[in-house]
N, C-alpha and C. Protein backbone atom coordinates (compact mmCIF):
# COMPACT_ATOMS: atom_id res chain seq x y z
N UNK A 1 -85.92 45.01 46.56
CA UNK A 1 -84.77 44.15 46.39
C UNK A 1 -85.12 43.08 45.35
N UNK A 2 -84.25 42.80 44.55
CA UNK A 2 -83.88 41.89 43.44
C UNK A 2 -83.46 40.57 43.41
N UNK A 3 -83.84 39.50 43.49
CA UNK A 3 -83.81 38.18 43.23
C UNK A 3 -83.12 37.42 42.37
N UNK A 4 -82.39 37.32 41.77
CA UNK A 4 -81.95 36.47 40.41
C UNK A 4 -81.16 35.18 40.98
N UNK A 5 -80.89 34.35 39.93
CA UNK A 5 -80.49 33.00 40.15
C UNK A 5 -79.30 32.86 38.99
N UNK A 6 -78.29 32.31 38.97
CA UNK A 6 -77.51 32.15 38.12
C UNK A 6 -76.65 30.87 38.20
N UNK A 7 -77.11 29.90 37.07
CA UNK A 7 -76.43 28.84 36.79
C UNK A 7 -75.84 28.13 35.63
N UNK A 8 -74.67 27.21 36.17
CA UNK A 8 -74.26 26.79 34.65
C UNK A 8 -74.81 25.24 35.01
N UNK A 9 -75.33 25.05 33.88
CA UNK A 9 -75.76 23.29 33.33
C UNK A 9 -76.05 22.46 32.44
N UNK A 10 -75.40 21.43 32.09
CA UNK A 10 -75.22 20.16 31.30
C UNK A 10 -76.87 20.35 30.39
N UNK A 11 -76.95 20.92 29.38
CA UNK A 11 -78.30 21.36 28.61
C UNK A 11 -79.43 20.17 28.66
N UNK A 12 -78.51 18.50 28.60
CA UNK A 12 -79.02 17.22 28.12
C UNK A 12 -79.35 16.85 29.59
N UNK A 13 -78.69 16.98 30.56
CA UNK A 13 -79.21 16.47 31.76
C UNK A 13 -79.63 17.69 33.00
N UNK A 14 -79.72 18.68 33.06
CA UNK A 14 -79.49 19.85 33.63
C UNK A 14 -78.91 19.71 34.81
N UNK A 15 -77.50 18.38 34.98
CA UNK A 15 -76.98 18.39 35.67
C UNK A 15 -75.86 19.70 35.95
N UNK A 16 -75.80 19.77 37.37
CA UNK A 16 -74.86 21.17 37.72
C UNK A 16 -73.42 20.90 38.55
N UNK A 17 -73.53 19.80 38.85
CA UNK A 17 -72.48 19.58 39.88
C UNK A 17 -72.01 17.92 39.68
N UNK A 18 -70.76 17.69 40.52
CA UNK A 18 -70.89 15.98 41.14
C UNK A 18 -69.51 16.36 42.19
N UNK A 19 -70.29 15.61 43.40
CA UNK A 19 -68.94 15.57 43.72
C UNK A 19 -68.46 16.53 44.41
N UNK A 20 -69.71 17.98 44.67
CA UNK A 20 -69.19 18.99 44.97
C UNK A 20 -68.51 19.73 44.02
N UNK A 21 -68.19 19.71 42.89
CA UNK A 21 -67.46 20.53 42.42
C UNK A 21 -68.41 20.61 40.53
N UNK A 22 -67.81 21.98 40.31
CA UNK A 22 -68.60 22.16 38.66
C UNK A 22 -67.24 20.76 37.55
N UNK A 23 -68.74 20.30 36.90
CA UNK A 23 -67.72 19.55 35.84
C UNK A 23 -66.79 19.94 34.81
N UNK A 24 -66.97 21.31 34.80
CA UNK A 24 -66.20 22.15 34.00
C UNK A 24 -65.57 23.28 34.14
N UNK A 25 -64.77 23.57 33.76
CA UNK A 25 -63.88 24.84 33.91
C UNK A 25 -63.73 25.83 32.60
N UNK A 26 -64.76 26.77 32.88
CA UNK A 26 -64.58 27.78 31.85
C UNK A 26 -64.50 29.42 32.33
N UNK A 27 -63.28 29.66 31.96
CA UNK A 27 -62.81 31.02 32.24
C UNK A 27 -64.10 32.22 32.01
N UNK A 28 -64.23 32.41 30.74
CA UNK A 28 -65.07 33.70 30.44
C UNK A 28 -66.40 33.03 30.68
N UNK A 29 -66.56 32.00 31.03
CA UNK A 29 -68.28 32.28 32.00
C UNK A 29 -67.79 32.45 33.13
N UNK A 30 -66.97 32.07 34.11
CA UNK A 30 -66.72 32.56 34.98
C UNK A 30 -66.71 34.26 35.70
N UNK A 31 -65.66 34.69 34.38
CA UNK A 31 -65.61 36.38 34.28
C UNK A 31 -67.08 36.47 34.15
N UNK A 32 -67.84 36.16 33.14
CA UNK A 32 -69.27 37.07 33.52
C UNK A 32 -70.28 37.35 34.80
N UNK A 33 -69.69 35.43 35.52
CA UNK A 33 -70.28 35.38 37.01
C UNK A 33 -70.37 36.50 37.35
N UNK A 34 -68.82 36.71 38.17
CA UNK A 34 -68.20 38.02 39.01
C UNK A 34 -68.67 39.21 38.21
N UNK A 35 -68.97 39.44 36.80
CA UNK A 35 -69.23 40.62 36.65
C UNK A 35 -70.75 40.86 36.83
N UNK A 36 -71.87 39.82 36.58
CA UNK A 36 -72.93 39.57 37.20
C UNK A 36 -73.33 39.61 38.43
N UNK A 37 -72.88 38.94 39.17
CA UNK A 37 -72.99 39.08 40.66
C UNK A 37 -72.76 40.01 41.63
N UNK A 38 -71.38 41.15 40.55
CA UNK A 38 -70.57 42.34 41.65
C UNK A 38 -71.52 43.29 41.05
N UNK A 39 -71.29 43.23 39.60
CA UNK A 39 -72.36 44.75 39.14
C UNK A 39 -71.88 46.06 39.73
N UNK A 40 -72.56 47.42 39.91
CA UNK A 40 -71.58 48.31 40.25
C UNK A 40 -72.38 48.74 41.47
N UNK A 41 -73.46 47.73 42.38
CA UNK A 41 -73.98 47.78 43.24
C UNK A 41 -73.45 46.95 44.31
N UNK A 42 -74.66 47.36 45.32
CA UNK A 42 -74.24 46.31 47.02
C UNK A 42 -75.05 45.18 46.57
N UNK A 43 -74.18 44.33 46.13
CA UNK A 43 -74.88 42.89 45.88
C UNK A 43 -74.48 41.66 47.24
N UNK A 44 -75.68 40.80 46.74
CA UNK A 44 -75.11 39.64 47.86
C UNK A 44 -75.49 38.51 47.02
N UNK A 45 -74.22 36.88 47.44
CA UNK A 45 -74.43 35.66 46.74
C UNK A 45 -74.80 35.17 48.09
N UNK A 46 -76.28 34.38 47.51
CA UNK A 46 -76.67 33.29 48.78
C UNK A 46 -76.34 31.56 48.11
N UNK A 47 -75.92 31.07 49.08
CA UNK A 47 -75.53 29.85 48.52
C UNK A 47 -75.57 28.61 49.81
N UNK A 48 -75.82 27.59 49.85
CA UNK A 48 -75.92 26.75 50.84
C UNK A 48 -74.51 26.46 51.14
N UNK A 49 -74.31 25.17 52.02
CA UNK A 49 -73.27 24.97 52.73
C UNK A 49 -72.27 24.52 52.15
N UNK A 50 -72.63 23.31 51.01
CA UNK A 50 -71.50 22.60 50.40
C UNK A 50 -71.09 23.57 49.05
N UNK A 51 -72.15 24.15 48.65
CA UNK A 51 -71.26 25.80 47.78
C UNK A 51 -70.56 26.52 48.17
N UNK A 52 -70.69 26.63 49.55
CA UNK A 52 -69.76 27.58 50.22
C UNK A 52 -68.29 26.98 50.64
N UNK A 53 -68.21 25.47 51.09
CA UNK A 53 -67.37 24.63 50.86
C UNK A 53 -66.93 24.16 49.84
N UNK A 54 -67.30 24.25 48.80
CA UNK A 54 -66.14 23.87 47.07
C UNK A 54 -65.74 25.04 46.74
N UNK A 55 -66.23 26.42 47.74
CA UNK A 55 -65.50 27.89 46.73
C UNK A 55 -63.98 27.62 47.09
N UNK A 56 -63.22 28.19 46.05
CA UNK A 56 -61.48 28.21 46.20
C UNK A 56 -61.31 28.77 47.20
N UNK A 57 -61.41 29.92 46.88
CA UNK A 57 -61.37 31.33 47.18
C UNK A 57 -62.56 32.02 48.24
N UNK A 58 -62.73 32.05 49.42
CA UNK A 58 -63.63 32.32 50.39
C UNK A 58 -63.01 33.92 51.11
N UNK A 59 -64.26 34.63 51.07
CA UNK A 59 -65.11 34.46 50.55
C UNK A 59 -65.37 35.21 48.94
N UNK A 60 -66.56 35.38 48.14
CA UNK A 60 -66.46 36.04 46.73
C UNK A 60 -66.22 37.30 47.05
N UNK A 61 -65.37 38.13 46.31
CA UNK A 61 -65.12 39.58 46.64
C UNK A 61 -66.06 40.55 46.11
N UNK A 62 -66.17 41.47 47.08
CA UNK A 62 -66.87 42.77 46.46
C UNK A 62 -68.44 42.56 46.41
N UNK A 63 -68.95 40.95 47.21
CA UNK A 63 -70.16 40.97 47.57
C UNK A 63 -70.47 40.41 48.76
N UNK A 64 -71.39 40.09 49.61
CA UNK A 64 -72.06 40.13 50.79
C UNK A 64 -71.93 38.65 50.78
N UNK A 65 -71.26 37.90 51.09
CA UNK A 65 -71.56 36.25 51.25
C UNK A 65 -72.83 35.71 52.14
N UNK A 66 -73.37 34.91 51.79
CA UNK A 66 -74.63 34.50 52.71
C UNK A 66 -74.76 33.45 52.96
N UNK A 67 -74.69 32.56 53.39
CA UNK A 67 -74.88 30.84 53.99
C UNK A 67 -76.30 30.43 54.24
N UNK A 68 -76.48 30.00 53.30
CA UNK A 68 -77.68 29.01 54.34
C UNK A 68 -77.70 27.38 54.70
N UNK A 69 -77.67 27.11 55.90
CA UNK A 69 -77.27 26.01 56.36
C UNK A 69 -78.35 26.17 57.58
N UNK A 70 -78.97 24.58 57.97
CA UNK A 70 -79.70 24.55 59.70
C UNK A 70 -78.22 23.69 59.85
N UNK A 71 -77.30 23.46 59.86
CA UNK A 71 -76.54 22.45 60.08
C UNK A 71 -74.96 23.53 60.33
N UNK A 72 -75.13 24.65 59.49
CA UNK A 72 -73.36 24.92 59.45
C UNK A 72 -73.28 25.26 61.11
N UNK A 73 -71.89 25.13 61.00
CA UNK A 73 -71.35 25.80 62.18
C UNK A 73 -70.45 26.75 61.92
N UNK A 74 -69.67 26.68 63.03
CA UNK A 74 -68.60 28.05 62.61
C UNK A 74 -68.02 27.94 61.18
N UNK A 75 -67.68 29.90 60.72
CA UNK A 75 -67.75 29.31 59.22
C UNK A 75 -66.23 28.50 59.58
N UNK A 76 -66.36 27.66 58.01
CA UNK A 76 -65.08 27.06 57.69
C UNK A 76 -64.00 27.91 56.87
N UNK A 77 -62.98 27.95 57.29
CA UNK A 77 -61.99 28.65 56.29
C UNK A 77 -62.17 29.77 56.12
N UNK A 78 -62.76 30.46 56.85
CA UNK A 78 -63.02 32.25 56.74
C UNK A 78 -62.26 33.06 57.74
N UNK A 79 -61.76 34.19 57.49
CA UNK A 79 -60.90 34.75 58.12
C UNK A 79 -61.72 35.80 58.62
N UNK A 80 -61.45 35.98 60.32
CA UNK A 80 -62.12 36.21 61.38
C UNK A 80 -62.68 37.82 60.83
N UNK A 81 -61.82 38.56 60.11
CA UNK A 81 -61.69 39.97 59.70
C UNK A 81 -63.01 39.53 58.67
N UNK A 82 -63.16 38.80 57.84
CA UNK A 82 -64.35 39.46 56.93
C UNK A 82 -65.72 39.08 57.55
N UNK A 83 -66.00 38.33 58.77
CA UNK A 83 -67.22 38.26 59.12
C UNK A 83 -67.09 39.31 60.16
N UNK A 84 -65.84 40.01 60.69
CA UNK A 84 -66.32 40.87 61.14
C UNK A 84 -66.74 42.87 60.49
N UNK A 85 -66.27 42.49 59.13
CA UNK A 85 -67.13 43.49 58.48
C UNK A 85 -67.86 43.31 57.49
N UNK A 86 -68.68 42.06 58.12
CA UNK A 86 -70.06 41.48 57.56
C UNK A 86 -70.02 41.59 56.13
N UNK A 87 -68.93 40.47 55.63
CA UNK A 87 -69.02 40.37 54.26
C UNK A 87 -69.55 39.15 54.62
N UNK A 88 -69.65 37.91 55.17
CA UNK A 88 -69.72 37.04 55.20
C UNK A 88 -70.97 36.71 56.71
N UNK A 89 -71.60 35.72 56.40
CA UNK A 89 -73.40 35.33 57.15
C UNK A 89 -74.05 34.27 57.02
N UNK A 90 -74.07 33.76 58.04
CA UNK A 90 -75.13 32.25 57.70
C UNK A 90 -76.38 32.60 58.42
N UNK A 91 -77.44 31.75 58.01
CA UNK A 91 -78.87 31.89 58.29
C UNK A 91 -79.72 30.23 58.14
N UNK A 92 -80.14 29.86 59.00
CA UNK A 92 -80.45 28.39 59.47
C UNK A 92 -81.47 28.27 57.96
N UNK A 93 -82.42 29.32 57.86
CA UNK A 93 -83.26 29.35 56.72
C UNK A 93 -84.07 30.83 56.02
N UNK A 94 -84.51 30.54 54.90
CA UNK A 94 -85.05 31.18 54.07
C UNK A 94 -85.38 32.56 54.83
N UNK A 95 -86.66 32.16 55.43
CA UNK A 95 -87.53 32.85 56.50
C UNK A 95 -86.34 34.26 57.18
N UNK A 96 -85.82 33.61 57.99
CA UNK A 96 -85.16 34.43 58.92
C UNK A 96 -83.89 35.22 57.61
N UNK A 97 -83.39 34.63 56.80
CA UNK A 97 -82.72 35.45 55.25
C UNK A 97 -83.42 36.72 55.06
N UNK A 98 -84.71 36.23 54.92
CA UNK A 98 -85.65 37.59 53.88
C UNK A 98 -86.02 38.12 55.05
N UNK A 99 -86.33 38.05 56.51
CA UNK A 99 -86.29 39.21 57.75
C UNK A 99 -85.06 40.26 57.78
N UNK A 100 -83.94 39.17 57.41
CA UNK A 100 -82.62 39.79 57.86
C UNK A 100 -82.63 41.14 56.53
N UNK A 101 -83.12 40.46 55.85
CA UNK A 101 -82.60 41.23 53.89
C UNK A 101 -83.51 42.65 54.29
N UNK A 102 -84.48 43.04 54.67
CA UNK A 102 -85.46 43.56 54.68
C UNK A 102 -84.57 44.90 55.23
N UNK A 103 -84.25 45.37 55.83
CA UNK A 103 -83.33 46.08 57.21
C UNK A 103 -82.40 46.26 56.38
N UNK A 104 -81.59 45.93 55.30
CA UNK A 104 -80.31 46.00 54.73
C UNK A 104 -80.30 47.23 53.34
N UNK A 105 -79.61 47.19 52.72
CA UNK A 105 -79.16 48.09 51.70
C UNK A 105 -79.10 47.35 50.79
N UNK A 106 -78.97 46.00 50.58
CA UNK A 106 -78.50 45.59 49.31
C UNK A 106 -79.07 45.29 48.03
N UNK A 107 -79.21 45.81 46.94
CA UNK A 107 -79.45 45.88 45.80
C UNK A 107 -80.21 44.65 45.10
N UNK A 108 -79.19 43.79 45.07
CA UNK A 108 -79.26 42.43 44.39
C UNK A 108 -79.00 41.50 45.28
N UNK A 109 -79.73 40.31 45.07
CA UNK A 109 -79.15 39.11 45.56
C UNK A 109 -79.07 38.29 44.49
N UNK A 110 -78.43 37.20 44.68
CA UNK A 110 -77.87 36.33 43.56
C UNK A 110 -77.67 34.97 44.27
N UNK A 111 -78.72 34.28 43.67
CA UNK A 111 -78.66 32.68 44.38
C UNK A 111 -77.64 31.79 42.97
N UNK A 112 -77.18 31.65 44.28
CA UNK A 112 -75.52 30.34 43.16
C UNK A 112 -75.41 29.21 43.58
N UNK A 113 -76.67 28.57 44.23
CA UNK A 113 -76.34 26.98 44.46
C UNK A 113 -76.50 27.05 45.94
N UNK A 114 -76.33 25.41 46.20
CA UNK A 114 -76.89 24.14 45.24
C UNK A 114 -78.01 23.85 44.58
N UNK A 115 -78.10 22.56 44.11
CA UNK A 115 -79.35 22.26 44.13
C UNK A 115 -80.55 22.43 45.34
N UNK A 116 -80.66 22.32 46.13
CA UNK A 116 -81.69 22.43 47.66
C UNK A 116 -82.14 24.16 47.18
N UNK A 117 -81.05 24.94 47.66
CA UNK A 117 -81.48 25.90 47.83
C UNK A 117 -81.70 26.43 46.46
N UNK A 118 -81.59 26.34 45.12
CA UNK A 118 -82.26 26.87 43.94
C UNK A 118 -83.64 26.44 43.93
N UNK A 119 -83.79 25.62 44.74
CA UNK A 119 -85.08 24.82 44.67
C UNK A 119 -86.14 25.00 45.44
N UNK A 120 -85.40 25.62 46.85
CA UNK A 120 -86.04 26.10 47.52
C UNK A 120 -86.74 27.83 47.24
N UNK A 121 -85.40 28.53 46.34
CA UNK A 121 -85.79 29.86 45.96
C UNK A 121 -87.06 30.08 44.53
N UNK A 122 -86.93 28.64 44.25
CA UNK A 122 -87.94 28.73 43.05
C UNK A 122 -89.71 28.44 43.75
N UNK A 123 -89.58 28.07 44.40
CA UNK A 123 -90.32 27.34 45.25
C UNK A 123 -90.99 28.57 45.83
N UNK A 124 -90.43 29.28 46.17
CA UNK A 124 -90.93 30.66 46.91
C UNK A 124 -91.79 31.21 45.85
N UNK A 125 -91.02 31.56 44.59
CA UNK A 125 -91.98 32.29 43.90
C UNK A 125 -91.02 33.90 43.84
N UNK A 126 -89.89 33.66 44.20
CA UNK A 126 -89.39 35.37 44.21
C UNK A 126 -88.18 35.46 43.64
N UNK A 127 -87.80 34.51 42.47
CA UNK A 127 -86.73 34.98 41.42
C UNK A 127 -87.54 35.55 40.15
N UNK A 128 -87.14 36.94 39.94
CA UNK A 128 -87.15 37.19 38.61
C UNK A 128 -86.65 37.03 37.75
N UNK A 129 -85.43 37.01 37.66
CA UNK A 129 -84.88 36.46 36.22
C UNK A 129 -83.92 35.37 37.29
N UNK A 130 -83.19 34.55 35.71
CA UNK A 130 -82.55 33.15 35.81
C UNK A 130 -81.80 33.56 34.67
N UNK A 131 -80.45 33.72 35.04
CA UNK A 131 -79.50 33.22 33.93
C UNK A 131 -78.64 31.94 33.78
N UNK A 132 -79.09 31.42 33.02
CA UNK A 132 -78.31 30.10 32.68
C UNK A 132 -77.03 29.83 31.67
N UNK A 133 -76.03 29.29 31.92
CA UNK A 133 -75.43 28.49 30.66
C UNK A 133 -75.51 27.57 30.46
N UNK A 134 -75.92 27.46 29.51
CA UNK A 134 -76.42 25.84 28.87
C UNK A 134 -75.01 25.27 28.07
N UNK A 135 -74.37 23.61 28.77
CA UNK A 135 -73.13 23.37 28.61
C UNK A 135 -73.64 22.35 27.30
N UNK A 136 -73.43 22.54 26.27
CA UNK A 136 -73.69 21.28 25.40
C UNK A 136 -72.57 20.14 25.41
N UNK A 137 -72.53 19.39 26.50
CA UNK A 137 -71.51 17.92 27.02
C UNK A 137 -71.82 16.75 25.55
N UNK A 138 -70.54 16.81 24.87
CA UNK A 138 -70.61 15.27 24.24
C UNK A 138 -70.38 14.02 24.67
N UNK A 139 -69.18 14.52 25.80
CA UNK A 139 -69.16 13.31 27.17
C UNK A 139 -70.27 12.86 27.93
N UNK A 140 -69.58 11.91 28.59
CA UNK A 140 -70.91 11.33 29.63
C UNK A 140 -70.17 11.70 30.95
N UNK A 141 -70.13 13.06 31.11
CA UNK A 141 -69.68 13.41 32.46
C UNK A 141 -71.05 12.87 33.61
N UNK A 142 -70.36 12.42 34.86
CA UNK A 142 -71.60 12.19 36.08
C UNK A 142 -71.88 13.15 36.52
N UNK A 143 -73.04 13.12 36.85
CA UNK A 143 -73.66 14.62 38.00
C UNK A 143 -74.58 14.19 39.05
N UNK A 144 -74.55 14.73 39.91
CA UNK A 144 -74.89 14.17 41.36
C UNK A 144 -75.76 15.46 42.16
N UNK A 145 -75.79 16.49 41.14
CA UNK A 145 -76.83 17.49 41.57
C UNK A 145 -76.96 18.28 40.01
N UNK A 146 -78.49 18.90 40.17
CA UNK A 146 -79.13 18.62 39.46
C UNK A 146 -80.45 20.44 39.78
N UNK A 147 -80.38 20.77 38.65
CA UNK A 147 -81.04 22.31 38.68
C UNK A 147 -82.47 21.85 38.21
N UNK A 148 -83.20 22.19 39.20
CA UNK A 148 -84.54 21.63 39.25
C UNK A 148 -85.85 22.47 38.00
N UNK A 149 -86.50 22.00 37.91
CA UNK A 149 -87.41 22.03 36.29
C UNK A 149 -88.06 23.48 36.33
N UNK A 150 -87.61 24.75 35.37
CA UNK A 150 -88.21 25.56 35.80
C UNK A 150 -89.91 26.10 35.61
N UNK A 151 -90.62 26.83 36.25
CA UNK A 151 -92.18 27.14 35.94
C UNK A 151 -92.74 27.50 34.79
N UNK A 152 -93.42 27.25 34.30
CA UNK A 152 -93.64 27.86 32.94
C UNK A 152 -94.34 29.80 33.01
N UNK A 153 -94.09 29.90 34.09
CA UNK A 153 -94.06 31.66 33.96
C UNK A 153 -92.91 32.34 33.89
N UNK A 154 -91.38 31.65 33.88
CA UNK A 154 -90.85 32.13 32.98
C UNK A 154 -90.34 31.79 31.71
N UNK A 155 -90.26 33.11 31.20
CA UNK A 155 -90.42 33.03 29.80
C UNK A 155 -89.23 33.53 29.14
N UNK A 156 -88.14 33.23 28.42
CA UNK A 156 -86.88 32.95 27.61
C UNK A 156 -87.36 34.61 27.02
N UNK A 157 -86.00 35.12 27.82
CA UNK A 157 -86.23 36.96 26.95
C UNK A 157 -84.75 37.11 26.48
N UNK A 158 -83.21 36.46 26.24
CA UNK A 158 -82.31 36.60 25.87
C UNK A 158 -81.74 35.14 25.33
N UNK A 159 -80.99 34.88 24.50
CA UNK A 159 -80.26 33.55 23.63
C UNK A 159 -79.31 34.25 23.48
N UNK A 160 -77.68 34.05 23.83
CA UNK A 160 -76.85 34.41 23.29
C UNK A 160 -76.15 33.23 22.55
N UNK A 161 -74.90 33.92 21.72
CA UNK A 161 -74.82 32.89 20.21
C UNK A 161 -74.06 31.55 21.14
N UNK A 162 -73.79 30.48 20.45
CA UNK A 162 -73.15 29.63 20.63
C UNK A 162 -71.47 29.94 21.11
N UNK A 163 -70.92 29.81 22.17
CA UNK A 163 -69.38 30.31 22.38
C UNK A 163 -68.58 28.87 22.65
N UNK A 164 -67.28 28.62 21.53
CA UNK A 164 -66.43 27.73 22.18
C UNK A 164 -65.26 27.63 22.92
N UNK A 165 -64.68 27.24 24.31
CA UNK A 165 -63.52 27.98 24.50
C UNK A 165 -62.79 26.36 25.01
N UNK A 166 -61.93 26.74 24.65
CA UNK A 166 -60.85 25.64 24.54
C UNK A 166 -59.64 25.62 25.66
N UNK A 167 -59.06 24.89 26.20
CA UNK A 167 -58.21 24.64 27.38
C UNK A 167 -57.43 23.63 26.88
N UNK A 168 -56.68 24.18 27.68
CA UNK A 168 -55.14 22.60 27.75
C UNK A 168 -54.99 22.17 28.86
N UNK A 169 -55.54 20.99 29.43
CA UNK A 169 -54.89 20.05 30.25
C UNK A 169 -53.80 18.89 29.97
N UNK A 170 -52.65 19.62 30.37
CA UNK A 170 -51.94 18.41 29.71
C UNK A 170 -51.44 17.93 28.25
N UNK A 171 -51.52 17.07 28.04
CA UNK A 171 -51.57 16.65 26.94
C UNK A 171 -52.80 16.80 26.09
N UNK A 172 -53.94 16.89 26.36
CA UNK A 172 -55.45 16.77 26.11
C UNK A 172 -55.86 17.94 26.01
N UNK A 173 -56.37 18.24 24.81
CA UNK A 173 -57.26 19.77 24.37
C UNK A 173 -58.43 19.76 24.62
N UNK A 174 -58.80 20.16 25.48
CA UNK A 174 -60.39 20.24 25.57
C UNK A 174 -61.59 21.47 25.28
N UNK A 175 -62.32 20.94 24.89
CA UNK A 175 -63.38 21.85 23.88
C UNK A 175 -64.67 22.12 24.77
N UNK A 176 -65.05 23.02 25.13
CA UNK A 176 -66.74 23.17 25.82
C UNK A 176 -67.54 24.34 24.83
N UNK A 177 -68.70 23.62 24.67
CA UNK A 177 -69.21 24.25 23.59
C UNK A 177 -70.42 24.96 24.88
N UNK A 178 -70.77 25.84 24.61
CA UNK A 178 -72.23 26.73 25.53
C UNK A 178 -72.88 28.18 25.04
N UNK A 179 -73.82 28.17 25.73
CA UNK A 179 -74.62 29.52 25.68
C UNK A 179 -75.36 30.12 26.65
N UNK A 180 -75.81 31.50 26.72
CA UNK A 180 -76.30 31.72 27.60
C UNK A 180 -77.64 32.13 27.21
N UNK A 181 -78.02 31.81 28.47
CA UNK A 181 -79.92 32.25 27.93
C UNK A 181 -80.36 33.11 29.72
N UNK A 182 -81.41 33.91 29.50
CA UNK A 182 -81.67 34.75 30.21
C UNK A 182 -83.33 34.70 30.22
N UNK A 183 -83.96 33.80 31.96
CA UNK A 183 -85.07 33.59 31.52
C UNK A 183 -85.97 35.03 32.39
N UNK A 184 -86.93 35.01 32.07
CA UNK A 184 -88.08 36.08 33.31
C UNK A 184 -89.12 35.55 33.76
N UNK A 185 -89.80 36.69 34.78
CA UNK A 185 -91.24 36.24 35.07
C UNK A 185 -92.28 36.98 34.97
């Protein structure tokens, strides 16, 4: 079984979040998420509690949802039908995750947050690759979580080009400039 990590973050601060929620809204990194994460395998997203609480949309489709929380309780906002055909799972911690994973079928896993638990999965020693988007912010957006410093055993094996995609809020055009990079170990 397969390990990867996938995040988007502020390049200048490697801030990822505030507030619970991403500071940005970009469509086609988004689309690559879901096409990353679903792949044409049995994948699963592990994600802590307050990730699992800012998703819109609960749970992600077409993969294995996973919780890790010592704190959650019953899930929130999940409909009784998908935990009962175990799309959806919480696990107090790590430990008892990778017992449970062991026994299973699934292909890929895919850690998506927060900060704690990217930190905790780096910490282990058992992500192989890391895909990042690196947001180049000219603003001084706040961030209140924060993608922790990665090891120097991995080593930068993909740069994709610079992409800009543009939105309308309103009256206000807004511009996010990014890229993606693809690290290993």
């Amino acid at each position: 079984m397969k390990f990867n990590l996938i995040v988007s973050m502020c390049k200048k601060t490697r801030g990822i979040g505030y507030l619970n929620l991403l500071p940005w809204k970009l469509e086609n990194d988004m689309k690559r998420f879901v096409k990353l994460t679903t792949g044409n395998k049995n994948n699963c997203v592990i994600m802590g509690k307050n990730t699992w609480d800012s998703l819109p949309k609960k749970p992600l489709k077409n993969r294995k949802n996973i919780i890790l929380s010592s704190s959650m309780q019953k899930f929130k906002q999940v409909n009784y039908n998908q935990i009962k055909k175990q799309q959806v799972c919480s696990y107090n911690n790590i430990p008892d995750l990778l017992f449970a994973l062991e026994n299973n079928n699934i292909d890929e896993c895919w850690v998506i947050g927060g900060e704690k638990i990217y930190k905790e999965f780096l910490d282990l020693n058992i992500v192989s690759k890391i895909y990042i988007t690196q947001i180049l912010n000219k603003d001084t957006k706040p961030y209140d979580t924060f993608l922790p410093p990665l090891s120097k055993d991995y080593k930068l094996i993909e740069k994709r080009a610079l992409i800009t995609e543009t939105r309308i809020v309103g009256p206000i055009v807004k511009k996010e400039n990014y890229f993606y990079e693809i690290y290993q170990k």
